[in-house]
C-alpha atoms as a PDB file:
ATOM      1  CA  UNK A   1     -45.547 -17.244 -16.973  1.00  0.00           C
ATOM      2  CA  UNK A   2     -41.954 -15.336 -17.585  1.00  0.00           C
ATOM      3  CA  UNK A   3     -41.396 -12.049 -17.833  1.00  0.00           C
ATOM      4  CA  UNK A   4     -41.754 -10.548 -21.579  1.00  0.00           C
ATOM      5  CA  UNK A   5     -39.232  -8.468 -20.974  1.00  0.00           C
ATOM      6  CA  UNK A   6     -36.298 -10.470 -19.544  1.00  0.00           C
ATOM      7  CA  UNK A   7     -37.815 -14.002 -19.299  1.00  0.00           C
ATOM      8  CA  UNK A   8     -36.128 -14.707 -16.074  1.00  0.00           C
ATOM      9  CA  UNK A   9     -38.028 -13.984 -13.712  1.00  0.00           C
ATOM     10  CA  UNK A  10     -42.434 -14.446 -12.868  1.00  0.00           C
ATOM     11  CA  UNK A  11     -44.699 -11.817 -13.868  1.00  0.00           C
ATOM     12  CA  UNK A  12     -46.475  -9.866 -11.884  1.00  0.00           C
ATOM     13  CA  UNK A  13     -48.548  -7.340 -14.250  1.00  0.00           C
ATOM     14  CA  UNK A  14     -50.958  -7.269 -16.255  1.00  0.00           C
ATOM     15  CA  UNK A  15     -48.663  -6.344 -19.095  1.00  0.00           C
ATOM     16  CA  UNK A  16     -46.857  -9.366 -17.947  1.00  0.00           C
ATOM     17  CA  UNK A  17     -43.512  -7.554 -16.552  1.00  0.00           C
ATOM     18  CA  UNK A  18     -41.997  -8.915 -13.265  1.00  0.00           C
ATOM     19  CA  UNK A  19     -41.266  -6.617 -10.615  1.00  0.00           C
ATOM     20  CA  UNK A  20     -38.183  -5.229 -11.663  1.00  0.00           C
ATOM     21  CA  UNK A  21     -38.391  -4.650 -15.327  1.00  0.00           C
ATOM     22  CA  UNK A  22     -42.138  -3.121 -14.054  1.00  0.00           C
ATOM     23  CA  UNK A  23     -40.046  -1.103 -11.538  1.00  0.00           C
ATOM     24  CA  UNK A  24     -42.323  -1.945  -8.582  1.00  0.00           C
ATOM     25  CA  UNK A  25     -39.963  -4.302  -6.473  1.00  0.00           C
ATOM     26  CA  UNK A  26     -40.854  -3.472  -2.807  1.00  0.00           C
ATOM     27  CA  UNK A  27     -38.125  -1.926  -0.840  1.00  0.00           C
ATOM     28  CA  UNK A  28     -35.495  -4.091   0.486  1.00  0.00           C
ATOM     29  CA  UNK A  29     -35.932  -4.908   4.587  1.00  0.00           C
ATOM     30  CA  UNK A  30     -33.555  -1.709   6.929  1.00  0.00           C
ATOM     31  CA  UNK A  31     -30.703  -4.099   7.850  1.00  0.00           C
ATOM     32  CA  UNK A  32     -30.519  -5.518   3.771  1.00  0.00           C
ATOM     33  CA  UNK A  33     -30.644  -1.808   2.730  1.00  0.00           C
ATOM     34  CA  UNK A  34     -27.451  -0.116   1.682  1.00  0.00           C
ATOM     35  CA  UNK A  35     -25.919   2.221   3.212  1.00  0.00           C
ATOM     36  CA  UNK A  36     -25.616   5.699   1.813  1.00  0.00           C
ATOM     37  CA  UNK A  37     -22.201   7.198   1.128  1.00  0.00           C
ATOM     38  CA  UNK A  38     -20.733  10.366   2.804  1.00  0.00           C
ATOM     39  CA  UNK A  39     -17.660  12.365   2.023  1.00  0.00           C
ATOM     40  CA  UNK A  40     -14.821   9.980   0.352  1.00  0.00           C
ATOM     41  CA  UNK A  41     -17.072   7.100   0.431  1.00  0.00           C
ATOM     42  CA  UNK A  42     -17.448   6.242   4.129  1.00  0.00           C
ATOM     43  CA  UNK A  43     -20.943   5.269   5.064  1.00  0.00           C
ATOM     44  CA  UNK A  44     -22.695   7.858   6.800  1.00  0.00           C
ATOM     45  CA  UNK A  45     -22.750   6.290  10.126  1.00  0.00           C
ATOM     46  CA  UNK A  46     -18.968   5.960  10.672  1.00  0.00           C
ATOM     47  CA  UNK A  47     -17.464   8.163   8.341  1.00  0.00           C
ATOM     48  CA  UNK A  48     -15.196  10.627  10.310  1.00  0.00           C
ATOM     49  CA  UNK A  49     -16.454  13.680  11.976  1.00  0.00           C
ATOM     50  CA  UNK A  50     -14.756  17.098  11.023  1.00  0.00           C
ATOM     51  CA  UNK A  51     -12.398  18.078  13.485  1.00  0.00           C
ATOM     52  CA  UNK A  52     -11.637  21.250  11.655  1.00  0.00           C
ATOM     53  CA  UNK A  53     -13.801  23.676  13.628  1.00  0.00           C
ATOM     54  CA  UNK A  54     -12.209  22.210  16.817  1.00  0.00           C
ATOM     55  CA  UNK A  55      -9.315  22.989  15.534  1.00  0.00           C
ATOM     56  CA  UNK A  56      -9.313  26.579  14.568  1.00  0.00           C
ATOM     57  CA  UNK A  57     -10.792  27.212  18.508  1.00  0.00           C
ATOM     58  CA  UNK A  58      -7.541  25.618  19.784  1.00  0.00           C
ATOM     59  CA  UNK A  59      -4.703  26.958  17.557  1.00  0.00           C
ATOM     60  CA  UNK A  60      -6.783  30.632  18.614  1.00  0.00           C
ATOM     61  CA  UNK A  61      -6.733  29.774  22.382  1.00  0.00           C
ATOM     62  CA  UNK A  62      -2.906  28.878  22.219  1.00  0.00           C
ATOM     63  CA  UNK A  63      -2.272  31.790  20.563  1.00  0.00           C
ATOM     64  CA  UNK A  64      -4.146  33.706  23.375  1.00  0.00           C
ATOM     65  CA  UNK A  65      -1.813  31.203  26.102  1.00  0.00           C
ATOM     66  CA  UNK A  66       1.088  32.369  24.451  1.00  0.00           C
ATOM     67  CA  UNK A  67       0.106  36.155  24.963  1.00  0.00           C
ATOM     68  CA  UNK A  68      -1.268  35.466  28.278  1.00  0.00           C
ATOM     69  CA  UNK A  69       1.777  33.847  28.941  1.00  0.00           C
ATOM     70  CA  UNK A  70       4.250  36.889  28.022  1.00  0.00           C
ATOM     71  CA  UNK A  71       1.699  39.244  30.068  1.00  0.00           C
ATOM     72  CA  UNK A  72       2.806  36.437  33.187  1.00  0.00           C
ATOM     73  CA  UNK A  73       6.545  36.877  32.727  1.00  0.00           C
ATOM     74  CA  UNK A  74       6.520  40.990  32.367  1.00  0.00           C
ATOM     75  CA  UNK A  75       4.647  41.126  35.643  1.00  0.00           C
ATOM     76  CA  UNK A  76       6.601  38.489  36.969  1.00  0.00           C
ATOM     77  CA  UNK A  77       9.829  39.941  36.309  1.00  0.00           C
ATOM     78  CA  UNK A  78       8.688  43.313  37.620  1.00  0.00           C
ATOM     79  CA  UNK A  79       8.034  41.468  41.253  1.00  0.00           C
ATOM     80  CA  UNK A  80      11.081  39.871  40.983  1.00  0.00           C
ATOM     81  CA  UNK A  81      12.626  43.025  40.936  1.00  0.00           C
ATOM     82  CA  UNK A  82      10.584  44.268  43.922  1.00  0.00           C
ATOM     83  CA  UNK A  83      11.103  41.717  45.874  1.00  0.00           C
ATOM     84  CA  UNK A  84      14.985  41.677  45.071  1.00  0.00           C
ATOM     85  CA  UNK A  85      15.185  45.462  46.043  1.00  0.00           C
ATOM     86  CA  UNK A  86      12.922  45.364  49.374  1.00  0.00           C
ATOM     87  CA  UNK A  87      15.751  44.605  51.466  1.00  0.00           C
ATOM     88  CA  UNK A  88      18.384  47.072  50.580  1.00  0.00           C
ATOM     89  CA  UNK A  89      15.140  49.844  50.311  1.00  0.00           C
ATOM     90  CA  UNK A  90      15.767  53.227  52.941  1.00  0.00           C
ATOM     91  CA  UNK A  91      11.701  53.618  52.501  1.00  0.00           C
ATOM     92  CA  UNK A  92      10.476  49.840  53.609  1.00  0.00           C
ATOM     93  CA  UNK A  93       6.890  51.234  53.876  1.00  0.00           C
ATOM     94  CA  UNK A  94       7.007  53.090  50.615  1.00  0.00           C
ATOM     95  CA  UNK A  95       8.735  50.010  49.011  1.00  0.00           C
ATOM     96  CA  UNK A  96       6.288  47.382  50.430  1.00  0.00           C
ATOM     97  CA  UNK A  97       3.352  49.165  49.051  1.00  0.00           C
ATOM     98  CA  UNK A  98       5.179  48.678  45.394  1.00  0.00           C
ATOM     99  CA  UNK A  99       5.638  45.296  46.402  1.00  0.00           C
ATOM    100  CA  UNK A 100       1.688  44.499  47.274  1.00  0.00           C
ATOM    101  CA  UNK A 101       0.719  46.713  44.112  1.00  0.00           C
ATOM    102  CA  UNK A 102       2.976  44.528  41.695  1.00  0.00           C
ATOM    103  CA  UNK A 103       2.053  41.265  43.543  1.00  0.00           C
ATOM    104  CA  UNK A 104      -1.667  42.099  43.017  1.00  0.00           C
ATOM    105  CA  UNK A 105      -0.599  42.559  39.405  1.00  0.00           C
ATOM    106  CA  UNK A 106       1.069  39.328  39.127  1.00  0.00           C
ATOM    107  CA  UNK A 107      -1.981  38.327  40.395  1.00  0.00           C
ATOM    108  CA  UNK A 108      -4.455  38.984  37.942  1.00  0.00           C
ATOM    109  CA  UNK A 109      -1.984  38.098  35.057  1.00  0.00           C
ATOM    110  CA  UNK A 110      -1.520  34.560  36.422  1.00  0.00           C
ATOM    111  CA  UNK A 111      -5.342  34.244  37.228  1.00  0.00           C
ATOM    112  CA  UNK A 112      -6.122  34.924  33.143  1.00  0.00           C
ATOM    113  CA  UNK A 113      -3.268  33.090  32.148  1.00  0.00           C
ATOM    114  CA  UNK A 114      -4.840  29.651  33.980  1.00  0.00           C
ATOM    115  CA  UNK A 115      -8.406  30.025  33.300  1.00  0.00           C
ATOM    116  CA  UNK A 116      -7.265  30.641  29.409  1.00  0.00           C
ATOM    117  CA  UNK A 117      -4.843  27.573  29.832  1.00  0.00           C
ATOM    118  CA  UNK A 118      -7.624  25.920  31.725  1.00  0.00           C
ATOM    119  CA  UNK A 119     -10.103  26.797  28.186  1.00  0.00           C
ATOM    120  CA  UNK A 120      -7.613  25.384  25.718  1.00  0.00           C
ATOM    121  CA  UNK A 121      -6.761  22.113  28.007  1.00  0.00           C
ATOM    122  CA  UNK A 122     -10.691  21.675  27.688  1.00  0.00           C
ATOM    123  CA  UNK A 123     -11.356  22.175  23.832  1.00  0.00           C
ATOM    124  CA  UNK A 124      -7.666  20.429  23.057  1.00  0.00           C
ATOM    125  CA  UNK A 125      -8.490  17.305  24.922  1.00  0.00           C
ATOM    126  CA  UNK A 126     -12.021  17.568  22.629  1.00  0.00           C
ATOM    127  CA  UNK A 127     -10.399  17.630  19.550  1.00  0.00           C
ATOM    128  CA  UNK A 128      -7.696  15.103  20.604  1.00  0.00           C
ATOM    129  CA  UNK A 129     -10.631  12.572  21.054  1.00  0.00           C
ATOM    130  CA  UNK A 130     -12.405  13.163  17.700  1.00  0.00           C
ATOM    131  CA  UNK A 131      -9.304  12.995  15.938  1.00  0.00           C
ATOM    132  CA  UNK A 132      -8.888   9.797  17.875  1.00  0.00           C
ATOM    133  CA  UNK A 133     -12.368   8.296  17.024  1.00  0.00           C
ATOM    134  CA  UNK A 134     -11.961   9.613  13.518  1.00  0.00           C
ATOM    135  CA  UNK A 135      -8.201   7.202  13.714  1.00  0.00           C
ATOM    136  CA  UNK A 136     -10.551   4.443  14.615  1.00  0.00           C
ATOM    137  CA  UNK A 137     -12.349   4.959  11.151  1.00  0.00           C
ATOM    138  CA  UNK A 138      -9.429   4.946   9.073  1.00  0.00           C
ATOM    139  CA  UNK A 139      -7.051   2.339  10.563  1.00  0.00           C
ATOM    140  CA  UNK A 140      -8.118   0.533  13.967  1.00  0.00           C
ATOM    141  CA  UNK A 141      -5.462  -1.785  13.697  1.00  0.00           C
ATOM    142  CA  UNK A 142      -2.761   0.553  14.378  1.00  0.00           C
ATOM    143  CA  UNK A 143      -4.046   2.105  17.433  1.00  0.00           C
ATOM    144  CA  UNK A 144      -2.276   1.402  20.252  1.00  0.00           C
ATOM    145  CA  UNK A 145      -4.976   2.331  22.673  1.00  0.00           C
ATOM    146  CA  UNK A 146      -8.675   3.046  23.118  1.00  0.00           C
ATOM    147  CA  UNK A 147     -11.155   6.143  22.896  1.00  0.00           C
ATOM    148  CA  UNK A 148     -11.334   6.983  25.904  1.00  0.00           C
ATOM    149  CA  UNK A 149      -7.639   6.565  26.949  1.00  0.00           C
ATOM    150  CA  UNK A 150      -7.577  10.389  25.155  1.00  0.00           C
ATOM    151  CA  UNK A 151      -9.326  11.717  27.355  1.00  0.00           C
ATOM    152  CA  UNK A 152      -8.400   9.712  30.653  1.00  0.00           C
ATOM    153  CA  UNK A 153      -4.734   9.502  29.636  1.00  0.00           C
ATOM    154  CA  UNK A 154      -4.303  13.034  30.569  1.00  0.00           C
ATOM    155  CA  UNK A 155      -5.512  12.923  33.961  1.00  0.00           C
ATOM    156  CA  UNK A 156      -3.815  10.079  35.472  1.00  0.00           C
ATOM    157  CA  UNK A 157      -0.336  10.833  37.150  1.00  0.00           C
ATOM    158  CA  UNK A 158       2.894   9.821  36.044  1.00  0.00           C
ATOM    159  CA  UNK A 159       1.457   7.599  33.361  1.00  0.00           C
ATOM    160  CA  UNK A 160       0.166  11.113  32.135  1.00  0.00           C
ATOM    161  CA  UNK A 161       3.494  11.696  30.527  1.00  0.00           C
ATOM    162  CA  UNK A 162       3.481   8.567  28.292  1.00  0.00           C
ATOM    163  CA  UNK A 163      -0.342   7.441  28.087  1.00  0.00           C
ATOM    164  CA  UNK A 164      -1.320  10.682  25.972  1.00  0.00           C
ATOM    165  CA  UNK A 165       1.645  10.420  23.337  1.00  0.00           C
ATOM    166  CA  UNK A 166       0.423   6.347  22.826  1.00  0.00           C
ATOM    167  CA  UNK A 167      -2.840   7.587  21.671  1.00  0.00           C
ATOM    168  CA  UNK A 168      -1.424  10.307  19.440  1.00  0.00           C
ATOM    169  CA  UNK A 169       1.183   8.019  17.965  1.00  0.00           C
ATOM    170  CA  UNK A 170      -1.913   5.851  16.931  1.00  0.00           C
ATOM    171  CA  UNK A 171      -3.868   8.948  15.774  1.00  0.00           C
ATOM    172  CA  UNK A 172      -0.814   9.830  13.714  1.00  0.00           C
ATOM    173  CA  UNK A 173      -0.024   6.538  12.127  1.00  0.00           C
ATOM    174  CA  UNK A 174      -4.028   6.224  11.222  1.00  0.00           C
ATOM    175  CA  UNK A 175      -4.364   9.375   9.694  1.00  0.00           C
ATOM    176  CA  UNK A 176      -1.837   8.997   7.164  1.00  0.00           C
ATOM    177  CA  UNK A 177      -2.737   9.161   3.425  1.00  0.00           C
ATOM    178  CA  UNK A 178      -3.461   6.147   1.470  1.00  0.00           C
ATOM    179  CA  UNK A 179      -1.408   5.746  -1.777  1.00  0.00           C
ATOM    180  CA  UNK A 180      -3.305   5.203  -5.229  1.00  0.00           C
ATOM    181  CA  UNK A 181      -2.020   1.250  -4.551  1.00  0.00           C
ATOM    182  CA  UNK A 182      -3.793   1.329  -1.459  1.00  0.00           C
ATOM    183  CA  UNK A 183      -0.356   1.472   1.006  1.00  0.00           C
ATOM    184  CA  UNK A 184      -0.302   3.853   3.597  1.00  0.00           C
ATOM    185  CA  UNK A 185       2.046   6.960   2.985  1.00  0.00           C
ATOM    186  CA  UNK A 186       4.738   7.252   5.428  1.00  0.00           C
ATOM    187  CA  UNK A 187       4.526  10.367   7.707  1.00  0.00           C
ATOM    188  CA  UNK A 188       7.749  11.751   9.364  1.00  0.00           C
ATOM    189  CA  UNK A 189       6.559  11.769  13.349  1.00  0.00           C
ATOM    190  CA  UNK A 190       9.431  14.290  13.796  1.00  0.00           C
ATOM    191  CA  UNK A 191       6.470  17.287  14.828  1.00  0.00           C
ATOM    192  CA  UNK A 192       4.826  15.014  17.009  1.00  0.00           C
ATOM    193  CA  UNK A 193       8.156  14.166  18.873  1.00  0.00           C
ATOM    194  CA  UNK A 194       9.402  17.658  18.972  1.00  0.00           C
ATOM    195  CA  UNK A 195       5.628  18.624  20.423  1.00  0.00           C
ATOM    196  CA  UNK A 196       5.585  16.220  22.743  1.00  0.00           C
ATOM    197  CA  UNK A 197       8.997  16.091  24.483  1.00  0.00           C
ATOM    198  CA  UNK A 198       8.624  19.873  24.885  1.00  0.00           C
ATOM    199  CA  UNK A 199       4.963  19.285  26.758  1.00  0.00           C
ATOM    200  CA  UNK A 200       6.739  17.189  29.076  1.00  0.00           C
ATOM    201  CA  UNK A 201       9.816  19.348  29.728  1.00  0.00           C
ATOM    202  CA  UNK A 202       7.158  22.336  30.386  1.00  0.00           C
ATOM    203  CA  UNK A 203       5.308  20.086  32.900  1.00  0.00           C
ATOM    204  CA  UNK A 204       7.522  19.000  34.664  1.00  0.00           C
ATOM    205  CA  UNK A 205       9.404  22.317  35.335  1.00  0.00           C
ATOM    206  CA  UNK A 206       6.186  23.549  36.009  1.00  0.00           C
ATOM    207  CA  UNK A 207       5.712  21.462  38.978  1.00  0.00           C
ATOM    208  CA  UNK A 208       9.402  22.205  40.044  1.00  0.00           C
ATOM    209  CA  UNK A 209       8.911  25.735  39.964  1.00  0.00           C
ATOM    210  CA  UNK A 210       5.492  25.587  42.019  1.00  0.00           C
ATOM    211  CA  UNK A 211       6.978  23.688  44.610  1.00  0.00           C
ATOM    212  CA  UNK A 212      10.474  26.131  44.465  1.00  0.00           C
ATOM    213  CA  UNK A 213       7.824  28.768  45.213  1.00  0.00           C
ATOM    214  CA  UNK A 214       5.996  27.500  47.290  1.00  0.00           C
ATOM    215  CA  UNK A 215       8.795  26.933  49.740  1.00  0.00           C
ATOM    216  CA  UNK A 216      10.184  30.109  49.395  1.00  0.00           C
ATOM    217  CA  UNK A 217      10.762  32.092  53.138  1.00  0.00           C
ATOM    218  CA  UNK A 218      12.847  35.175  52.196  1.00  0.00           C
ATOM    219  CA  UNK A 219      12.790  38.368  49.718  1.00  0.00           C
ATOM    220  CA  UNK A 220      15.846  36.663  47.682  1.00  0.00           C
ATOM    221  CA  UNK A 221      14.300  33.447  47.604  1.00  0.00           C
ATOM    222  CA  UNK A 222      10.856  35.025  46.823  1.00  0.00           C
ATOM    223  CA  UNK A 223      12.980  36.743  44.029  1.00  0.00           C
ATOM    224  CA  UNK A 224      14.501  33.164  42.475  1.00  0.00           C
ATOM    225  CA  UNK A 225      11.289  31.495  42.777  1.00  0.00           C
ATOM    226  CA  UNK A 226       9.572  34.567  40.699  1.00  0.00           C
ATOM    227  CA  UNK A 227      12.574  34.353  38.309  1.00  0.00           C
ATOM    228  CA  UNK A 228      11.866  30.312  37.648  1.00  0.00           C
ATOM    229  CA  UNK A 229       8.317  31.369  37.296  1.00  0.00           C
ATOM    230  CA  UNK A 230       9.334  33.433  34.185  1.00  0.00           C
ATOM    231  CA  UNK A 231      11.671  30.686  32.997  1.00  0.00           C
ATOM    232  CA  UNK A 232       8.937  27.964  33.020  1.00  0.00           C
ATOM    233  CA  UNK A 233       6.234  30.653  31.583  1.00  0.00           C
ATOM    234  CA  UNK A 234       8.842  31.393  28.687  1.00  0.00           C
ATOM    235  CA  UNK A 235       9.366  27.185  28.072  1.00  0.00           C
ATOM    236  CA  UNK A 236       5.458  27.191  28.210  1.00  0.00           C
ATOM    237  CA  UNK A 237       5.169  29.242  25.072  1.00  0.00           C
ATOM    238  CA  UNK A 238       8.174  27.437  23.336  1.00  0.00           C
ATOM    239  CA  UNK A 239       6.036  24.809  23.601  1.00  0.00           C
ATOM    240  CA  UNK A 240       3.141  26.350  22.454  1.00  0.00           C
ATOM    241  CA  UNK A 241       4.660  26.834  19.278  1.00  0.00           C
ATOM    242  CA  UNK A 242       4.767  23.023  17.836  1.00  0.00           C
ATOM    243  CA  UNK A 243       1.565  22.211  19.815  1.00  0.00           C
ATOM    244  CA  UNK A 244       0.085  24.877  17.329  1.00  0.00           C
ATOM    245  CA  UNK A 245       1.533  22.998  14.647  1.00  0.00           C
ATOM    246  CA  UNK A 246       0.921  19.932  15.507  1.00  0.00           C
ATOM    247  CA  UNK A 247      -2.580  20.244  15.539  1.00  0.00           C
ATOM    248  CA  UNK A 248      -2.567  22.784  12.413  1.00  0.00           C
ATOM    249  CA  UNK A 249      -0.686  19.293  10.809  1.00  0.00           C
ATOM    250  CA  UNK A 250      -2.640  16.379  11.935  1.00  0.00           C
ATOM    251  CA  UNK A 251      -6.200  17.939  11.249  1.00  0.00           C
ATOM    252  CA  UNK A 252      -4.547  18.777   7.736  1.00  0.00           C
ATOM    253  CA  UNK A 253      -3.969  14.703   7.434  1.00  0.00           C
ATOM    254  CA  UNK A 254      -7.497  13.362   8.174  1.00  0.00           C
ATOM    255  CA  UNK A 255      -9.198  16.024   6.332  1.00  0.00           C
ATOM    256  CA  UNK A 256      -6.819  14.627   3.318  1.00  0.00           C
ATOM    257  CA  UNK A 257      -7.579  11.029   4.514  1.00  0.00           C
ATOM    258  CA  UNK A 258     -11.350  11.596   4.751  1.00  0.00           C
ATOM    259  CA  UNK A 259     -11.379  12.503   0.976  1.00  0.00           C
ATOM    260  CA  UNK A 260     -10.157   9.209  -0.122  1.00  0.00           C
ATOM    261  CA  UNK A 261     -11.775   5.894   0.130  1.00  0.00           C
ATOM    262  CA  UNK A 262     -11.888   3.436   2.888  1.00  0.00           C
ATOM    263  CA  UNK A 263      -9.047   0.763   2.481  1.00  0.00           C
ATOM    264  CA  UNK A 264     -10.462  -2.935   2.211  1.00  0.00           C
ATOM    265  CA  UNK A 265     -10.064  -5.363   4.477  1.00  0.00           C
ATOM    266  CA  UNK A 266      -7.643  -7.730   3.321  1.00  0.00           C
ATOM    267  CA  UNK A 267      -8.732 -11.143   2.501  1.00  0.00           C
ATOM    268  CA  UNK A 268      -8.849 -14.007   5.051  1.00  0.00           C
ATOM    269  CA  UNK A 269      -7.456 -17.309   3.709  1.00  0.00           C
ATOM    270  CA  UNK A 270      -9.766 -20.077   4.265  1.00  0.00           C
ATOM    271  CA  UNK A 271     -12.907 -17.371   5.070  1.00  0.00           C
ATOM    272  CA  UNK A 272     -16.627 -17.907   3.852  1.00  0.00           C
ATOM    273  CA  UNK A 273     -17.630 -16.616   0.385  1.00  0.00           C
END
């Protein structure tokens, strides 16, 4: 016997109704179910995460590197001059106890400024991965390189100062907006450049100035080592300044991108239907 109702399908009821005009169709099997939506339409078990939160802890902690940074180079400077004036000083004694008291202040000021660079390394590298996984959401195909290469890519030497800038590249290009037509909206990488060919300069004058230090046997070349020091902490902060931004930027872009729709796949010739 059909259905009364829409004489399609069998009834089921007494009032002879099948099972979805009765509304008592059992519930489909977990892996037939769908999915339920989240934020811009992604399902709920890959739409991106919110790297927002993330982000405001970073842009604070370079903020705090940049002033930690400054407090580096005043002390710095004042050792310089200590050191540059200990061996033309009448009162040695009296002059290397202004020495040890400004070298114990250079000290401390270096020993905050690398635990708080130490913090934001931490919680950047964090939000450089989410942003990454969230890339893998929106656009896999244009990522250049895997998950975990943004966190890895950081700690392996030499490669270090390429590996990273792959990944973000990837990020980038993935986060962009999608047009109403579906095309991706072109992005100018000109921050992400800037940001990154500073990070490099810093680093590697870093490591010059350690080692100029380092090697340093005399008061005067004590003093130009110190004076390097300042130099590289002053680059350090100029490149603080579009890191800031950069993450301030691409956060912007995927929250943008997680409020529009998922891009469909485009068709294969030849596939199933």
């Amino acid at each position: 016997m059909l259905c009364t109702r829409c004489r399609i399908r069998t009834a089921v009821t007494d009032d002879g109704l099948c099972t979805f005009c009765s509304g008592t169709r059992p519930p489909l099997p977990d892996h037939l179910a769908p999915a339920a939506l989240g934020p811009g339409g992604w399902g709920v078990g890959d739409w991106p995460r919110s790297p927002v939160a993330l982000a405001r802890a970073v842009t604070a902690l370079l903020g705090t590197v940049i002033a930690t940074d400054l407090a580096a180079i005043g002390t710095g400077l004042h050792l310089r001059n200590m050191w540059q004036g200990a061996a033309d000083a009448e009162d040695t004694a009296a002059q290397g106890s202004r020495v040890q008291w400004a070298d114990q202040l250079h000290d401390v000021a270096t020993d905050v400024q690398q635990t708080v660079f130490l913090l934001t390394g931490i919680l950047f590298i964090l939000w450089f991965h989410r942003t990454r996984r969230n890339a893998e959401v929106f656009d896999p195909s244009v990522q250049k390189m895997g998950p975990g290469w943004a966190v890895g890519g950081w700690f392996v030497p030499v490669a270090n100062l390429w590996f990273p800038y792959r990944v973000a590249d990837g990020i980038w290009t993935g986060s962009a907006p999608v047009s109403p037509e579906g095309g991706r909206v072109a992005v100018s990488r000109a921050l992400l450049n800037f940001w990154w060919g500073l990070w490099v300069a810093s680093t590697v004058f870093d490591h010059f100035t350690e080692r100029m230090l380092g090697s340093s046997g005399t008061p005067e070349q004590t003093a130009q080592g110190l004076a390097l020091m300042a130099a590289a902490d002053g680059l350090e902060i100029v490149a603080a300044v579009p890191a800031l931004l950069f993450v301030r930027a691409l956060t912007r872009m995927q929250v943008e991108r997680a409020a529009q729709p998922p891009v469909p796949a485009p068709a294969v010739p030849g596939a199933h239907r």
